[in-house]
Protein backbone atom coordinates (compact mmCIF):
# COMPACT_ATOMS: atom_id res chain seq x y z
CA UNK A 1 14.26 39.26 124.19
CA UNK A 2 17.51 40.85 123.55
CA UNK A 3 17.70 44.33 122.92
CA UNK A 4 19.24 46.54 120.20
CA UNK A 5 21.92 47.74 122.61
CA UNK A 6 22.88 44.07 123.34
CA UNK A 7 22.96 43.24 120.22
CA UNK A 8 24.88 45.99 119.09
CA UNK A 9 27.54 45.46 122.12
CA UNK A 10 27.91 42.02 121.16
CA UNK A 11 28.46 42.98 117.14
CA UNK A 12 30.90 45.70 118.66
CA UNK A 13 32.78 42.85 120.95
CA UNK A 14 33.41 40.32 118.05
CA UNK A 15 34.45 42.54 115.35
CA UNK A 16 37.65 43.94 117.74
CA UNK A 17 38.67 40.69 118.63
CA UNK A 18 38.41 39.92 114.89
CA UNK A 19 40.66 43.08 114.05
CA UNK A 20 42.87 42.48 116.85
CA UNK A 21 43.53 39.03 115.52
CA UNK A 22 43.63 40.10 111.77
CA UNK A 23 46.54 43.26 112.81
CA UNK A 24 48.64 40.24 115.06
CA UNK A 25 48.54 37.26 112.14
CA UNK A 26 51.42 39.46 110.47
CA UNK A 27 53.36 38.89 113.86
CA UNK A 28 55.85 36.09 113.84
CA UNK A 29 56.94 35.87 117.69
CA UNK A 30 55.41 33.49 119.86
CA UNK A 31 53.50 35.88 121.71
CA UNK A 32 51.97 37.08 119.04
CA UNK A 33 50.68 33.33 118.16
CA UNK A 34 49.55 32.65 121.83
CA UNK A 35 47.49 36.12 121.74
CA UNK A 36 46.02 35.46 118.56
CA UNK A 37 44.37 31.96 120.17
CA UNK A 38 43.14 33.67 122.59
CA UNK A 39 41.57 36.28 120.28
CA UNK A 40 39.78 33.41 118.13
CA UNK A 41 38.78 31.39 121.38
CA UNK A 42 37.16 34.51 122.22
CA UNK A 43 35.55 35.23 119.00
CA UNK A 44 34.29 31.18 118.95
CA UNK A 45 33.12 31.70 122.67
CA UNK A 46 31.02 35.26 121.26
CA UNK A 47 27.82 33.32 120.37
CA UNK A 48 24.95 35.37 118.88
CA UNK A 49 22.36 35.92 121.82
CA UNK A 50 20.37 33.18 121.64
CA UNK A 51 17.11 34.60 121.90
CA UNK A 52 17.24 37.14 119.49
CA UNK A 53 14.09 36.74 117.44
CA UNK A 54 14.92 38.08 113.66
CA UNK A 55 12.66 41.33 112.28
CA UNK A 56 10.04 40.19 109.54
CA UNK A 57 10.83 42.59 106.81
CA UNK A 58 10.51 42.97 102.86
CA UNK A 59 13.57 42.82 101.27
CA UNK A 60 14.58 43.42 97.84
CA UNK A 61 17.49 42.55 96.31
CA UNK A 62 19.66 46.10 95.71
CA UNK A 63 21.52 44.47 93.02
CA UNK A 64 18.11 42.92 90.97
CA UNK A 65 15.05 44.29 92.56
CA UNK A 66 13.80 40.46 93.12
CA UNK A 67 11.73 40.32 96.49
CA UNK A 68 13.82 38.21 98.88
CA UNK A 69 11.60 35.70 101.03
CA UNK A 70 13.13 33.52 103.54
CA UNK A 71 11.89 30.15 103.83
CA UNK A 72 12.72 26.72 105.34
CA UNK A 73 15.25 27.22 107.95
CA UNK A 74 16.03 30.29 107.77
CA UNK A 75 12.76 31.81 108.08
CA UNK A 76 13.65 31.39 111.41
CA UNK A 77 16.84 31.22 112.16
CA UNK A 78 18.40 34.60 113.17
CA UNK A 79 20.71 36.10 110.75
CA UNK A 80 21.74 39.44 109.47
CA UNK A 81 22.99 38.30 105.76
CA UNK A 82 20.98 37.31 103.04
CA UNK A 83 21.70 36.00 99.58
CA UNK A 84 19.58 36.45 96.23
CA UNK A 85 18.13 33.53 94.53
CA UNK A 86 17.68 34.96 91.58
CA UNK A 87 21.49 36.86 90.82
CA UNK A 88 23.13 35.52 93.79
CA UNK A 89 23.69 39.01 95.49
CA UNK A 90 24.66 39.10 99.28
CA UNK A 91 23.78 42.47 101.19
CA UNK A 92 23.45 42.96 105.18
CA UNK A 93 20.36 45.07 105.33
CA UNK A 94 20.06 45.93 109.14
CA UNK A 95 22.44 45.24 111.87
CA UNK A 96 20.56 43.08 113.84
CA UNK A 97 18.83 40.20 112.48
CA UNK A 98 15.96 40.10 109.59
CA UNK A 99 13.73 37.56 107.96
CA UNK A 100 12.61 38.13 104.49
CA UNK A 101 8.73 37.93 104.25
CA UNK A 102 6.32 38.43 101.33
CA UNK A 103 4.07 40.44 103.78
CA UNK A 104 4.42 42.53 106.82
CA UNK A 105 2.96 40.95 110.00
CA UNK A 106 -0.62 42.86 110.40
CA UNK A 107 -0.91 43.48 106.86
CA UNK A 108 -3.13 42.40 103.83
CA UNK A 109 -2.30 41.98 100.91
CA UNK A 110 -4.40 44.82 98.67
């Protein structure tokens, strides 16, 4: 299992190269263009940890209040960005990676 602090140096590792690369694409000199490859074969090389197992948590839309409930796919795919049904909103509610559930593992429903 990965750990927060993995997870978090990993976020912290993509996002430079990404600024990095977004601060060199106004750069016109042919260093510039051979740095900024490198920069986005780094970025495309920065996979996700692969075993990072997403957080069951309840989620409810901030823009509608609708309860957000992964299913299919993604209710177990790892990822940290979720998208309304019901008025299309997209949030990131935790930096590492959450799954939308109707209830909370160990939980009844009263």
């Amino acid at each position: 299992m990965t750990t927060h602090a993995e997870w978090a140096e990993w976020r912290e590792r993509t996002v430079g190269v990404l600024r990095l690369a977004q601060v060199m694409m106004g750069d016109e000199t042919a260093d510039a263009r051979v740095e900024l490859r490198q920069a986005i074969a780094e970025v495309i090389a920065l996979a996700p940890p692969a075993d990072m197992t997403p957080i069951p948590i309840r989620l409810e839309c901030p823009a509608c209040g609708e309860l957000h409930i992964d299913e299919g796919e993604f209710a177990t795919k790892p990822h940290h960005t979720h998208a309304c049904q019901s008025c299309g909103a997209v949030w990131r509610p935790a930096v590492v990676c959450t799954v939308g559930v109707r209830f909370l593992p160990g939980f009844k429903n009263a």
